[in-house]
N, C-alpha and C. Protein backbone atom coordinates (compact mmCIF):
# COMPACT_ATOMS: atom_id res chain seq x y z
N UNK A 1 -60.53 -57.56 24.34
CA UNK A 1 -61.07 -57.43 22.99
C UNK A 1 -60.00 -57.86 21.99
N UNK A 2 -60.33 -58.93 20.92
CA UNK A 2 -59.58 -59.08 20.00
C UNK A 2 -59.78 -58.29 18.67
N UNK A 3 -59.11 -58.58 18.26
CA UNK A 3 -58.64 -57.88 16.76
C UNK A 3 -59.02 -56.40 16.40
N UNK A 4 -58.31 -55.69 17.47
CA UNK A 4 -58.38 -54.47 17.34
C UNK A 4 -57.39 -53.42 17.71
N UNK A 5 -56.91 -52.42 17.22
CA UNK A 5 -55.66 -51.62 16.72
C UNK A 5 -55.38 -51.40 18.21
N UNK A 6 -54.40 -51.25 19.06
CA UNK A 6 -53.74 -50.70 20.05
C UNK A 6 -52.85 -49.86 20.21
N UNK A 7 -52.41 -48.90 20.99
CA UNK A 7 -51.01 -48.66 21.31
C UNK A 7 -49.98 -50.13 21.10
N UNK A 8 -48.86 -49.70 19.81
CA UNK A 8 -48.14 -50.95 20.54
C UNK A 8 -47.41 -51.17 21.10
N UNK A 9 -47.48 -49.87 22.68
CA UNK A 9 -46.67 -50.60 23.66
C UNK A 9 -47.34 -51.83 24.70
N UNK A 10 -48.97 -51.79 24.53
CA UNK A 10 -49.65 -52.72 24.79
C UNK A 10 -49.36 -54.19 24.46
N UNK A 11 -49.24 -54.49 23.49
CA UNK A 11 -48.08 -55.70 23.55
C UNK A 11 -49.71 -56.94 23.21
N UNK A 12 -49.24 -58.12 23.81
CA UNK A 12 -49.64 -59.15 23.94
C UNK A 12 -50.84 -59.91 25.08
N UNK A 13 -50.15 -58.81 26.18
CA UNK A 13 -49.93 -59.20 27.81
C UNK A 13 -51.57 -59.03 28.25
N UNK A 14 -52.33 -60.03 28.51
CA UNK A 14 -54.28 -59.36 29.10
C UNK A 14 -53.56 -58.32 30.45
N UNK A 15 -53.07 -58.28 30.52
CA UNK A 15 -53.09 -57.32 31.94
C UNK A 15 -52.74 -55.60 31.53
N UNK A 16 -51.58 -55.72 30.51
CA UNK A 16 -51.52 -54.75 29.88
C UNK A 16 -52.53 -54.34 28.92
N UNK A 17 -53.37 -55.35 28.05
CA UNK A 17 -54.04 -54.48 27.29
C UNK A 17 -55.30 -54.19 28.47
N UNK A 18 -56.01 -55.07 29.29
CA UNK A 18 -56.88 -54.20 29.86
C UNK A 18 -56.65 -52.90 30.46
N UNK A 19 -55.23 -53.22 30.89
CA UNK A 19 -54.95 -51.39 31.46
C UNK A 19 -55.38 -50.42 30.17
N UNK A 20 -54.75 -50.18 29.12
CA UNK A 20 -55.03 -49.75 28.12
C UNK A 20 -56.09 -49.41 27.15
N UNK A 21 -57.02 -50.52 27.02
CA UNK A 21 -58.13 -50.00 27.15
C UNK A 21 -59.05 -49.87 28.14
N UNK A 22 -59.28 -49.94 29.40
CA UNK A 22 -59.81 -49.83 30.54
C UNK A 22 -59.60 -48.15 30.69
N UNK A 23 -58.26 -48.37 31.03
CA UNK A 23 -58.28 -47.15 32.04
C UNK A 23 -57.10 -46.27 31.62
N UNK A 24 -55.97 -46.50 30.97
CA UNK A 24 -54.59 -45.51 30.60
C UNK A 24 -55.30 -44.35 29.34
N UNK A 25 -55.31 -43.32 29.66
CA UNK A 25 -56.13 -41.84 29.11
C UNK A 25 -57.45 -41.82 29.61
N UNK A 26 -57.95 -42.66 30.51
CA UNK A 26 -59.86 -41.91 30.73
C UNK A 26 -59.37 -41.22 31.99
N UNK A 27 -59.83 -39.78 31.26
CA UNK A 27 -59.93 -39.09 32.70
C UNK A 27 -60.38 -39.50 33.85
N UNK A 28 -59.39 -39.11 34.77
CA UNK A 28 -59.97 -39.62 36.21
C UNK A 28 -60.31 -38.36 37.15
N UNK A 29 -61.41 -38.33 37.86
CA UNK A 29 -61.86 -37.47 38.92
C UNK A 29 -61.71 -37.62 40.09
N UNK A 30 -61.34 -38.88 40.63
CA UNK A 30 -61.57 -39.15 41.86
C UNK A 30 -60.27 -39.29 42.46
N UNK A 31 -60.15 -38.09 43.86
CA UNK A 31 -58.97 -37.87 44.62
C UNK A 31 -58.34 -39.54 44.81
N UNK A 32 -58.80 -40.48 45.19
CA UNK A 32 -58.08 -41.46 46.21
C UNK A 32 -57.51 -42.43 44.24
N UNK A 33 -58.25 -42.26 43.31
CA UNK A 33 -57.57 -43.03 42.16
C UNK A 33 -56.17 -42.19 41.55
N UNK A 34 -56.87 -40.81 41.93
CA UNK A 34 -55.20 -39.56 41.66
C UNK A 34 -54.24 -40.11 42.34
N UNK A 35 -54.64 -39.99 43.66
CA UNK A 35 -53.21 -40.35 44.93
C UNK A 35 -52.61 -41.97 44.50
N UNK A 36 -53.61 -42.85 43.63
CA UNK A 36 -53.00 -44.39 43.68
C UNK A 36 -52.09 -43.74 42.55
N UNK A 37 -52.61 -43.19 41.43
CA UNK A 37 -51.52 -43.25 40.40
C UNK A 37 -50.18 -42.45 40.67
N UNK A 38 -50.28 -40.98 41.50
CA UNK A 38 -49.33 -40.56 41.76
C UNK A 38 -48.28 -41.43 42.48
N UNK A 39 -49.02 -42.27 43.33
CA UNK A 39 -47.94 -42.80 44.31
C UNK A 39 -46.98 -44.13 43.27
N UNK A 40 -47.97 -45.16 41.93
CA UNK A 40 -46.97 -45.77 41.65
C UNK A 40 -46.54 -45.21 40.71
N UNK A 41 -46.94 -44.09 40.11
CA UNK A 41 -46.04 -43.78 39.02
C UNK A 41 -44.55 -42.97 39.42
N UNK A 42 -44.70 -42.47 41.24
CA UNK A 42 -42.99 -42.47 41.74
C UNK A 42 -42.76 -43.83 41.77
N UNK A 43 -43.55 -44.88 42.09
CA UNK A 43 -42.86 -46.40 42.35
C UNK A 43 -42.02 -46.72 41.06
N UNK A 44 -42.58 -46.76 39.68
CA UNK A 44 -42.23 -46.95 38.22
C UNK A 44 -41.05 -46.55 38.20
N UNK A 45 -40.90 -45.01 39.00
CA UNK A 45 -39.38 -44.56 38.24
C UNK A 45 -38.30 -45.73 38.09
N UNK A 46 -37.95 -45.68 36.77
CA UNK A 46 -36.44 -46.60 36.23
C UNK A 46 -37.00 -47.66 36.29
N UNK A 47 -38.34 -48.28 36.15
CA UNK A 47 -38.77 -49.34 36.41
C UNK A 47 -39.82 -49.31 34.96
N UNK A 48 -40.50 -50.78 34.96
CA UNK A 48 -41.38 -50.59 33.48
C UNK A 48 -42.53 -50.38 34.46
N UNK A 49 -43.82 -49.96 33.50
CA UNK A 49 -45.18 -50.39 33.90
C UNK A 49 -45.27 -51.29 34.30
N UNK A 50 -44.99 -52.37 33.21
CA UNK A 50 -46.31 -53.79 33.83
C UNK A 50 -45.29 -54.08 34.89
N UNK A 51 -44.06 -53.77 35.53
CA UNK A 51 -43.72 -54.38 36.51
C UNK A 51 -44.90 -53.73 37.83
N UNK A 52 -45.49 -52.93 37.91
CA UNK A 52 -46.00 -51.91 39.04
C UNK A 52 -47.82 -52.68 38.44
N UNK A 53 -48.22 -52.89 37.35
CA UNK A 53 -49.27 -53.17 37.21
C UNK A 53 -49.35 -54.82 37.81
N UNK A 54 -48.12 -55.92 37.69
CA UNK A 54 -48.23 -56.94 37.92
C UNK A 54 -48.29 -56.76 39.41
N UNK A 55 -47.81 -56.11 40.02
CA UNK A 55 -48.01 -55.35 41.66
C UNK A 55 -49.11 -54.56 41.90
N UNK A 56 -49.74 -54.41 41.55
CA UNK A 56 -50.69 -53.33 41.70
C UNK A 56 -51.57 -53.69 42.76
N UNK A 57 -52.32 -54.82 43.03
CA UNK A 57 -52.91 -55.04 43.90
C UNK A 57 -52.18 -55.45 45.02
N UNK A 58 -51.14 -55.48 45.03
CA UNK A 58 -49.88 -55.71 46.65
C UNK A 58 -49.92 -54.63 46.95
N UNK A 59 -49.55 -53.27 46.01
CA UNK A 59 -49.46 -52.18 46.36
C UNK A 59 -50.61 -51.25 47.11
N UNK A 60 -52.31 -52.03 46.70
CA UNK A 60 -53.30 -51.07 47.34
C UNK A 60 -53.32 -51.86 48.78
N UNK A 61 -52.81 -52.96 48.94
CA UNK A 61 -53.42 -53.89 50.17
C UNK A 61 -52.07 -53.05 50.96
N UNK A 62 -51.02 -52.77 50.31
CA UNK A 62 -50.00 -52.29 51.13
C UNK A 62 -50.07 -51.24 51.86
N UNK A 63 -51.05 -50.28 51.03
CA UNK A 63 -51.09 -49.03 50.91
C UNK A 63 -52.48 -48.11 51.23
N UNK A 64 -52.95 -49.37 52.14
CA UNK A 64 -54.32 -48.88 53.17
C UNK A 64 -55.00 -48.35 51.62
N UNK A 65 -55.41 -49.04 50.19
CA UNK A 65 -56.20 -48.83 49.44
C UNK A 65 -55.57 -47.39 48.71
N UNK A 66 -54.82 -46.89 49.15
CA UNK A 66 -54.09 -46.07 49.13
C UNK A 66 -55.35 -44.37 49.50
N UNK A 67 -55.78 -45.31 50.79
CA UNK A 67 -56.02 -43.73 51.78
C UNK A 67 -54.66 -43.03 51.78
N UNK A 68 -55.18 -41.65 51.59
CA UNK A 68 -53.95 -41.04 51.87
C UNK A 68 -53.84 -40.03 53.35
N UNK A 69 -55.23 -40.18 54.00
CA UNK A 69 -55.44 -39.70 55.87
C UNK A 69 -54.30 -41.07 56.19
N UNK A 70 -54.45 -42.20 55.85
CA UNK A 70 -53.67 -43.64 56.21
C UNK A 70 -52.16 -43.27 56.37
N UNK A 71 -51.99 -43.74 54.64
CA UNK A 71 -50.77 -43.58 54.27
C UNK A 71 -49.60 -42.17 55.11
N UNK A 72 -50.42 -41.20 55.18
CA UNK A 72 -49.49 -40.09 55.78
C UNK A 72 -49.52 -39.98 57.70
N UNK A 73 -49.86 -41.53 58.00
CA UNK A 73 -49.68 -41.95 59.47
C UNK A 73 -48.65 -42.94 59.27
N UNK A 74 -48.28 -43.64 58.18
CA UNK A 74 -47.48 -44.42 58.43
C UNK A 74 -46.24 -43.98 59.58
N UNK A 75 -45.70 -44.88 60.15
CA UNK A 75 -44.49 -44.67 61.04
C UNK A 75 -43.42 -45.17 60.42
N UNK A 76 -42.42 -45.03 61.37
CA UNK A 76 -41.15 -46.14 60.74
C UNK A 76 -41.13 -47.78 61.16
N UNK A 77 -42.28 -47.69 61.58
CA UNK A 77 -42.37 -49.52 61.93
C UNK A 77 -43.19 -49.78 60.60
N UNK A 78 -44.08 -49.21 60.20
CA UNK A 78 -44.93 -49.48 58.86
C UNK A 78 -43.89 -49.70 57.82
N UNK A 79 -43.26 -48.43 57.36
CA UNK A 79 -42.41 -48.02 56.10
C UNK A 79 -41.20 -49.66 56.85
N UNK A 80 -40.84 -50.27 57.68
CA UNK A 80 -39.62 -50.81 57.50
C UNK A 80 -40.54 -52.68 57.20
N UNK A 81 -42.09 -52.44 57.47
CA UNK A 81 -42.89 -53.99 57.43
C UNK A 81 -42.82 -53.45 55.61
N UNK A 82 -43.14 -52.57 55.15
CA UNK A 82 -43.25 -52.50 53.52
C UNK A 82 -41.78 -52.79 52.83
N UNK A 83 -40.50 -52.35 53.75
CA UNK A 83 -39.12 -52.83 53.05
C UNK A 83 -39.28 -54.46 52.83
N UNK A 84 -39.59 -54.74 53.92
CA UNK A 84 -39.67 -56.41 53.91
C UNK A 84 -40.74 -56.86 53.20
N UNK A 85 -41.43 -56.41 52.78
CA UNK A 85 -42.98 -56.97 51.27
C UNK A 85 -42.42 -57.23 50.25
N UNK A 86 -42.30 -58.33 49.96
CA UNK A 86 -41.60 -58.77 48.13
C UNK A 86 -42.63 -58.22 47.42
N UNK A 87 -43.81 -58.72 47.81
CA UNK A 87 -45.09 -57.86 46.68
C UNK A 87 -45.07 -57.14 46.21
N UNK A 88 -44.81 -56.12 46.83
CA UNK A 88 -44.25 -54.34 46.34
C UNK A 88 -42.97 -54.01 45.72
N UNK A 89 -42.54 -52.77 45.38
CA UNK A 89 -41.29 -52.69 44.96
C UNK A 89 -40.61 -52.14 46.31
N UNK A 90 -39.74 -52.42 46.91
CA UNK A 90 -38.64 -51.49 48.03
C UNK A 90 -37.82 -50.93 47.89
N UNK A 91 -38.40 -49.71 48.25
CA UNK A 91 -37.43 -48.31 47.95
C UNK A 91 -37.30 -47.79 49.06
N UNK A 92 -36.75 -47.43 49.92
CA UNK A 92 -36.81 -46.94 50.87
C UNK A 92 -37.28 -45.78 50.61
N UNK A 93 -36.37 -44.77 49.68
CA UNK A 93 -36.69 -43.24 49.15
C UNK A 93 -38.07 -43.44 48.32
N UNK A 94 -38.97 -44.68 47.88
CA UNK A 94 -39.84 -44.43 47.16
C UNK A 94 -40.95 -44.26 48.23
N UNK A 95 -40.96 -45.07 49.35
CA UNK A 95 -41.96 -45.56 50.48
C UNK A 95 -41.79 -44.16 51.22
N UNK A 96 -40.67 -43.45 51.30
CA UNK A 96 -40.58 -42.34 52.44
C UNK A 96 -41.87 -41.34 51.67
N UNK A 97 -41.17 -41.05 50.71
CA UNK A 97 -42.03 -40.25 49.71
C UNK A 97 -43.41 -40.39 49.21
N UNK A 98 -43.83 -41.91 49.48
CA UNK A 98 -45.24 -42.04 49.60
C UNK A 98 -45.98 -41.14 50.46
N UNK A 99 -45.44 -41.78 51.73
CA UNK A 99 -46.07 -41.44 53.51
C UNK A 99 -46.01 -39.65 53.26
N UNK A 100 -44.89 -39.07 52.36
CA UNK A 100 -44.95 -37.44 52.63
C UNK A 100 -45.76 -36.86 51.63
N UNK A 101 -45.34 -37.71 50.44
CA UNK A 101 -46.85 -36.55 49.48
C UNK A 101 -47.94 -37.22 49.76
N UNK A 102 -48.80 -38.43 50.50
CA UNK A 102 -49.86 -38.44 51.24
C UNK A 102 -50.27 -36.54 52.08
N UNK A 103 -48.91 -36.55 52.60
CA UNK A 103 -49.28 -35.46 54.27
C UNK A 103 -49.54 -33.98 53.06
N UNK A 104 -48.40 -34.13 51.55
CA UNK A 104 -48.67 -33.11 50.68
C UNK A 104 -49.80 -32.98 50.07
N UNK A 105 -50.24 -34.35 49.61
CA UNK A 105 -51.61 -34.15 48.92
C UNK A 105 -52.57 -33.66 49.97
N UNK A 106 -53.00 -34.00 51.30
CA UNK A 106 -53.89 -33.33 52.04
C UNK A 106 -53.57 -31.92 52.23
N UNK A 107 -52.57 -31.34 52.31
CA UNK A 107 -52.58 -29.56 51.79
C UNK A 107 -53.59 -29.20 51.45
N UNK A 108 -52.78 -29.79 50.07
CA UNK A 108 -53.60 -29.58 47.84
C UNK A 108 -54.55 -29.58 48.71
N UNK A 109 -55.10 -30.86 49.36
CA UNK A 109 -56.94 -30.92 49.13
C UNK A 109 -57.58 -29.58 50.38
N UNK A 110 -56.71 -29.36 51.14
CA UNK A 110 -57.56 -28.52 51.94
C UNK A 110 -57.42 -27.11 50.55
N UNK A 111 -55.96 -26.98 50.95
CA UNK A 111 -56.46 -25.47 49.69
C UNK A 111 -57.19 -25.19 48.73
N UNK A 112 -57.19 -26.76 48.08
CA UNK A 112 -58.55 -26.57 46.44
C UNK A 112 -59.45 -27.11 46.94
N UNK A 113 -60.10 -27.60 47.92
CA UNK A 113 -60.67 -28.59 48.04
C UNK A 113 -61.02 -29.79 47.78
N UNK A 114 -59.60 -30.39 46.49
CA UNK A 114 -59.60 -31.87 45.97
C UNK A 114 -58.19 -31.55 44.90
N UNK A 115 -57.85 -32.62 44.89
CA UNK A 115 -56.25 -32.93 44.21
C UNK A 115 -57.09 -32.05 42.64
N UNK A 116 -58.27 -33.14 42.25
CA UNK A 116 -58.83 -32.81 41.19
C UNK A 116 -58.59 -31.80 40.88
N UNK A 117 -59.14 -31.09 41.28
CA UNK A 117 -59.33 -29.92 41.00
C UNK A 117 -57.85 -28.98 41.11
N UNK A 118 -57.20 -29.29 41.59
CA UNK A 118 -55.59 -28.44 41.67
C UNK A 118 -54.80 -29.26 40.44
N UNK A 119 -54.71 -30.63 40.09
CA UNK A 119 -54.21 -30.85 39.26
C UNK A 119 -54.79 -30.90 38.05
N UNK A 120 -55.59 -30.79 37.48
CA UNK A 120 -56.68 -30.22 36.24
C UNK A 120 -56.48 -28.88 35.36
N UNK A 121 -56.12 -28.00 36.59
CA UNK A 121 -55.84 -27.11 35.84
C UNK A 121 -54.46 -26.75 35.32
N UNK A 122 -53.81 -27.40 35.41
CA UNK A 122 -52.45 -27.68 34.56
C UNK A 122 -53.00 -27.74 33.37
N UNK A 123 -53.74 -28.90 32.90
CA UNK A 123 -54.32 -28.89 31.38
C UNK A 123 -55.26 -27.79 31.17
N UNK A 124 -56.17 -26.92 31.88
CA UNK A 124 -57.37 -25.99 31.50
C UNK A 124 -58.30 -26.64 31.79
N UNK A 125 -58.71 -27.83 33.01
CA UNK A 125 -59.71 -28.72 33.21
C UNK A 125 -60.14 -29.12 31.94
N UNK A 126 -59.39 -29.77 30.54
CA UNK A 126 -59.57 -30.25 29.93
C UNK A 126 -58.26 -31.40 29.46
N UNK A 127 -58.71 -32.54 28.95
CA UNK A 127 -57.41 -33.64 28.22
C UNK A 127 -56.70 -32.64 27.13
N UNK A 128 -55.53 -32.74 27.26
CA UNK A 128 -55.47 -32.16 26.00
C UNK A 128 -54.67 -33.12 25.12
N UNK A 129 -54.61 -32.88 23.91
CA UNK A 129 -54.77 -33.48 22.23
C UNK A 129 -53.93 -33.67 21.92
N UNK A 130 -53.13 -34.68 21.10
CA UNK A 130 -52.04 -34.10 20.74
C UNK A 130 -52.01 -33.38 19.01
N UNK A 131 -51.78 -32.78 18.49
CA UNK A 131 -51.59 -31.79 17.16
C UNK A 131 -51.92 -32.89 16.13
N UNK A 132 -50.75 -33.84 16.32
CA UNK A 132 -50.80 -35.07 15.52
C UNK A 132 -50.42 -36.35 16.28
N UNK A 133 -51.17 -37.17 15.82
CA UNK A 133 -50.63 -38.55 16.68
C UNK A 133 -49.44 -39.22 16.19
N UNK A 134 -48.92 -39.47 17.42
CA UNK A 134 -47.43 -40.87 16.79
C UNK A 134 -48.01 -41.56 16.35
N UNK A 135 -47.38 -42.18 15.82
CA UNK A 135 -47.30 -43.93 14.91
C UNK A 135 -46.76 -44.90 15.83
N UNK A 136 -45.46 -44.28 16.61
CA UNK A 136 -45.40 -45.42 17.71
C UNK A 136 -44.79 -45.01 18.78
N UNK A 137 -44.43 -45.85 19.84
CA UNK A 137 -44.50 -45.32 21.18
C UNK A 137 -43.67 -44.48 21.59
N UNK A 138 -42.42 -45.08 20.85
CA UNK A 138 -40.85 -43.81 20.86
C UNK A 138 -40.93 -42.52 20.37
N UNK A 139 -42.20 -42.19 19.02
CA UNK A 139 -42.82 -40.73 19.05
C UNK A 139 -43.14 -39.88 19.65
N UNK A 140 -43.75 -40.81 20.81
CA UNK A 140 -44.18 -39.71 22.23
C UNK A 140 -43.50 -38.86 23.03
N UNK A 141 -43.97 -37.90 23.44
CA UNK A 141 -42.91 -36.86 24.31
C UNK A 141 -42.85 -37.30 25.89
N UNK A 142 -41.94 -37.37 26.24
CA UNK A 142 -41.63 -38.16 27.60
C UNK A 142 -42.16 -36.65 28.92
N UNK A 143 -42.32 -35.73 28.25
CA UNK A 143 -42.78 -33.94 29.02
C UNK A 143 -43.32 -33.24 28.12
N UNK A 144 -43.87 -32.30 28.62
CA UNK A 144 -44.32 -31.47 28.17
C UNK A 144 -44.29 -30.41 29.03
N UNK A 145 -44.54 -28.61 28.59
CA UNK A 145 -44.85 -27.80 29.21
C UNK A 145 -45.50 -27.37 30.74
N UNK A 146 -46.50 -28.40 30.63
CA UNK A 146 -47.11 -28.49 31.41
C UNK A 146 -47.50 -29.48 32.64
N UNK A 147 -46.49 -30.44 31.99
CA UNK A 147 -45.61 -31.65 33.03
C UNK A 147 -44.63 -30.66 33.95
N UNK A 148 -43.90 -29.94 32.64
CA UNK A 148 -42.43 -29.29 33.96
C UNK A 148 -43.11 -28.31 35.03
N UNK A 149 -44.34 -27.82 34.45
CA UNK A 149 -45.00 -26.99 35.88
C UNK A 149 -45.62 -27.54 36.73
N UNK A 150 -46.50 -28.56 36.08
CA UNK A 150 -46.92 -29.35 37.38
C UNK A 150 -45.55 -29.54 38.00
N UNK A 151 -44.83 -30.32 37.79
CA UNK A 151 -43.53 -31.13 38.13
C UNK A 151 -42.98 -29.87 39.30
N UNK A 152 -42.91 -28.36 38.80
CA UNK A 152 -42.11 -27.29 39.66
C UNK A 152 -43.00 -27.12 40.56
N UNK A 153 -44.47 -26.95 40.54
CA UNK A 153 -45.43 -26.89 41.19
C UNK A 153 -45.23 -27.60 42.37
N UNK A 154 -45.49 -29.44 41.76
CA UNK A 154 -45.49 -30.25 42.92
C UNK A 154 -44.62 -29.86 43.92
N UNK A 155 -43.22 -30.11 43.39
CA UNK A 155 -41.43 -30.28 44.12
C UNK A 155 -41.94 -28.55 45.09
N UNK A 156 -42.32 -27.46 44.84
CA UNK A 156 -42.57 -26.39 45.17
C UNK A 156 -43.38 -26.38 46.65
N UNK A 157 -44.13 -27.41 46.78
CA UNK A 157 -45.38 -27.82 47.65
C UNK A 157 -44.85 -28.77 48.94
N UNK A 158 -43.34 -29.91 48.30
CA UNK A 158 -42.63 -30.50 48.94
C UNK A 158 -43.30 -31.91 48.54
N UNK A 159 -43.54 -31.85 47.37
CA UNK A 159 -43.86 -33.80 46.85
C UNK A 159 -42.29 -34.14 45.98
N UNK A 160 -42.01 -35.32 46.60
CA UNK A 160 -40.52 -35.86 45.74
C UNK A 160 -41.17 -36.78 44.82
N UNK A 161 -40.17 -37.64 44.20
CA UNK A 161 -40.39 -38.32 42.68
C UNK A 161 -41.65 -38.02 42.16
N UNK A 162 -41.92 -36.51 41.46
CA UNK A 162 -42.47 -35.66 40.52
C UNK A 162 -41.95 -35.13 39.39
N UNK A 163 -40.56 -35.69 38.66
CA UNK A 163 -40.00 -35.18 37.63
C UNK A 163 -41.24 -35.02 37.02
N UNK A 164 -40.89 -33.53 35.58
CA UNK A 164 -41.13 -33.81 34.99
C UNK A 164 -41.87 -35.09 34.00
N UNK A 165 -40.71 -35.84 33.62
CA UNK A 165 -41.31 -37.07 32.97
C UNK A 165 -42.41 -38.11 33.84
N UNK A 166 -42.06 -37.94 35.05
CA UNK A 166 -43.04 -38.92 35.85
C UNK A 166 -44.71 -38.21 36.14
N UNK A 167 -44.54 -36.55 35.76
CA UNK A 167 -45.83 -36.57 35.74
C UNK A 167 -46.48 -36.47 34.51
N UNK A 168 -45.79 -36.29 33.72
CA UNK A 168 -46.44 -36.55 32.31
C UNK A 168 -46.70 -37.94 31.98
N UNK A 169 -46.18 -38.80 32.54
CA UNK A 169 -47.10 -40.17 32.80
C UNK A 169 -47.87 -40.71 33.58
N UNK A 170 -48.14 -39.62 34.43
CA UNK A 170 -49.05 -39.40 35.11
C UNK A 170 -50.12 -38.69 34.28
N UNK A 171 -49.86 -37.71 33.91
CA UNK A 171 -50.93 -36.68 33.35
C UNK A 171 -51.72 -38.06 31.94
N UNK A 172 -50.95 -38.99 31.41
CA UNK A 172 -51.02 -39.66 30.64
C UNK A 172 -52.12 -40.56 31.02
N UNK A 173 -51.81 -41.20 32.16
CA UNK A 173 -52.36 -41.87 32.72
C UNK A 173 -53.84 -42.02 33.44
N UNK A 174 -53.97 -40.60 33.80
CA UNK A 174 -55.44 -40.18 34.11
C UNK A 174 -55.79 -39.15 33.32
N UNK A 175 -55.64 -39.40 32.03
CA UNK A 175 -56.37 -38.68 30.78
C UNK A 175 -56.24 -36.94 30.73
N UNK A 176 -55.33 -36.82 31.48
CA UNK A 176 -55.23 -35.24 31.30
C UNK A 176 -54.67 -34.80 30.06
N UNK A 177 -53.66 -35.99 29.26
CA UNK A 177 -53.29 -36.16 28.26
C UNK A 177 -54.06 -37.11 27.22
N UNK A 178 -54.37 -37.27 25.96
CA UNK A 178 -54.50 -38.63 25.61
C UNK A 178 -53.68 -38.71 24.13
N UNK A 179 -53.02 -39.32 24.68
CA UNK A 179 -51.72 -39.69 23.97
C UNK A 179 -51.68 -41.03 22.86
N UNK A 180 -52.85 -41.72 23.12
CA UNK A 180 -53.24 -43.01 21.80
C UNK A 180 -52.49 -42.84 20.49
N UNK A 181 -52.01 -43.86 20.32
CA UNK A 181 -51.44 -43.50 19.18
C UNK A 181 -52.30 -43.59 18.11
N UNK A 182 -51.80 -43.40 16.67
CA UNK A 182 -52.56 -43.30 15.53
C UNK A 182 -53.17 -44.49 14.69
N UNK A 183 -54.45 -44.66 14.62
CA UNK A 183 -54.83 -46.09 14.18
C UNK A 183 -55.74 -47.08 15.78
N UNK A 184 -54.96 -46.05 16.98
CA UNK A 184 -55.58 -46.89 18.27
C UNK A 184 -57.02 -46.92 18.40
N UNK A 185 -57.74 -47.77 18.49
CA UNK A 185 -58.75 -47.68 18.42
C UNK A 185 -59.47 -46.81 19.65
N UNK A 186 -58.45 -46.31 21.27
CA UNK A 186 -59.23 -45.72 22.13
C UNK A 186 -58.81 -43.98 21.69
N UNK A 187 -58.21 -43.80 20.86
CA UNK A 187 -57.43 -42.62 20.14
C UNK A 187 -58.93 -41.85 19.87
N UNK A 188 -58.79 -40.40 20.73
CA UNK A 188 -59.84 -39.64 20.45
C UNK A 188 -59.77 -38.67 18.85
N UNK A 189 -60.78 -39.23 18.32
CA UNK A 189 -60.84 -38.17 17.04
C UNK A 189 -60.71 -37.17 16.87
């Protein structure tokens, strides 16, 4: 869509703004789109977005669609064919940590019966608002309250790269937050 107000960390880029208005704040419900974002938003750490969005589709073909019954079979012959994938990012510590909060997220889902539903209620099974909107992107809070509990929660359960900040861009990301800035046109009233 042209000529219309954005976040402007959205930029220029069609790949970034469709993320942005597509899909960065619409709540998401569905376990296997939770597990994709959890898994690249550990990939992101120290890294930008659009580097993981320009990957994004290496990463689901990598990442058995990102089943996570799959992913938490990987072996060490799998995790060492993904070191060698330029497509992807290689982390060794990022890929280990895939394959284990896969085996963590199936817990979550037996105990709640869906990620959904265990990670939802961090917010009150609702997005929540912010008071007032930024003006621009460096306004935004990199955590929140309810990032550091998810975050103690997760690490508590045995999921790694869950800081804080990484799940509040997470929580960002599948609308548990909506964080639009002011003037954005997907910015809830």
């Amino acid at each position: 869509m042209k000529n219309v107000k954005r976040c402007d960390w959205a930029g220029s880029d069609p790949l970034y703004c469709a993320y942005h208005d597509d899909e960065w704040g619409v709540p998401v419900h569905d376990d296997r789109l939770l597990f994709e974002f959890l898994v690249l938003e550990g990939f992101q750490a120290g890294l930008s977005w659009i580097t993981i969005l320009r990957k994004r589709a290496a990463f689901r073909r990598a990442f058995d669609r990102f089943d996570w019954e799959k992913v938490a079979r990987f072996d060490g012959r799998r995790a060492a064919a993904l070191l060698a994938d330029p497509s992807i990012v290689r982390n060794r510590l990022k890929i280990r940590a895939a394959v284990e909060n896969a085996k963590r997220f199936i817990a979550v889902r037996g105990e709640f019966g869906s990620f959904d539903r265990y990670v939802w209620q961090f917010t009150g099974n609702k997005t929540m608002l912010p008071r007032r909107r930024a003006a621009t992107f460096k306004q935004l809070p990199c955590r929140s309250p309810e990032s550091d509990e998810l975050s103690r929660d997760l690490k508590r359960r045995g999921f790694s790269f869950v800081g804080s900040t990484i799940c509040y861009s997470f929580m960002q990301a599948v609308g548990m937050v909506d964080d639009h800035l002011a003037g954005c046109f997907r910015a809830t009233p």
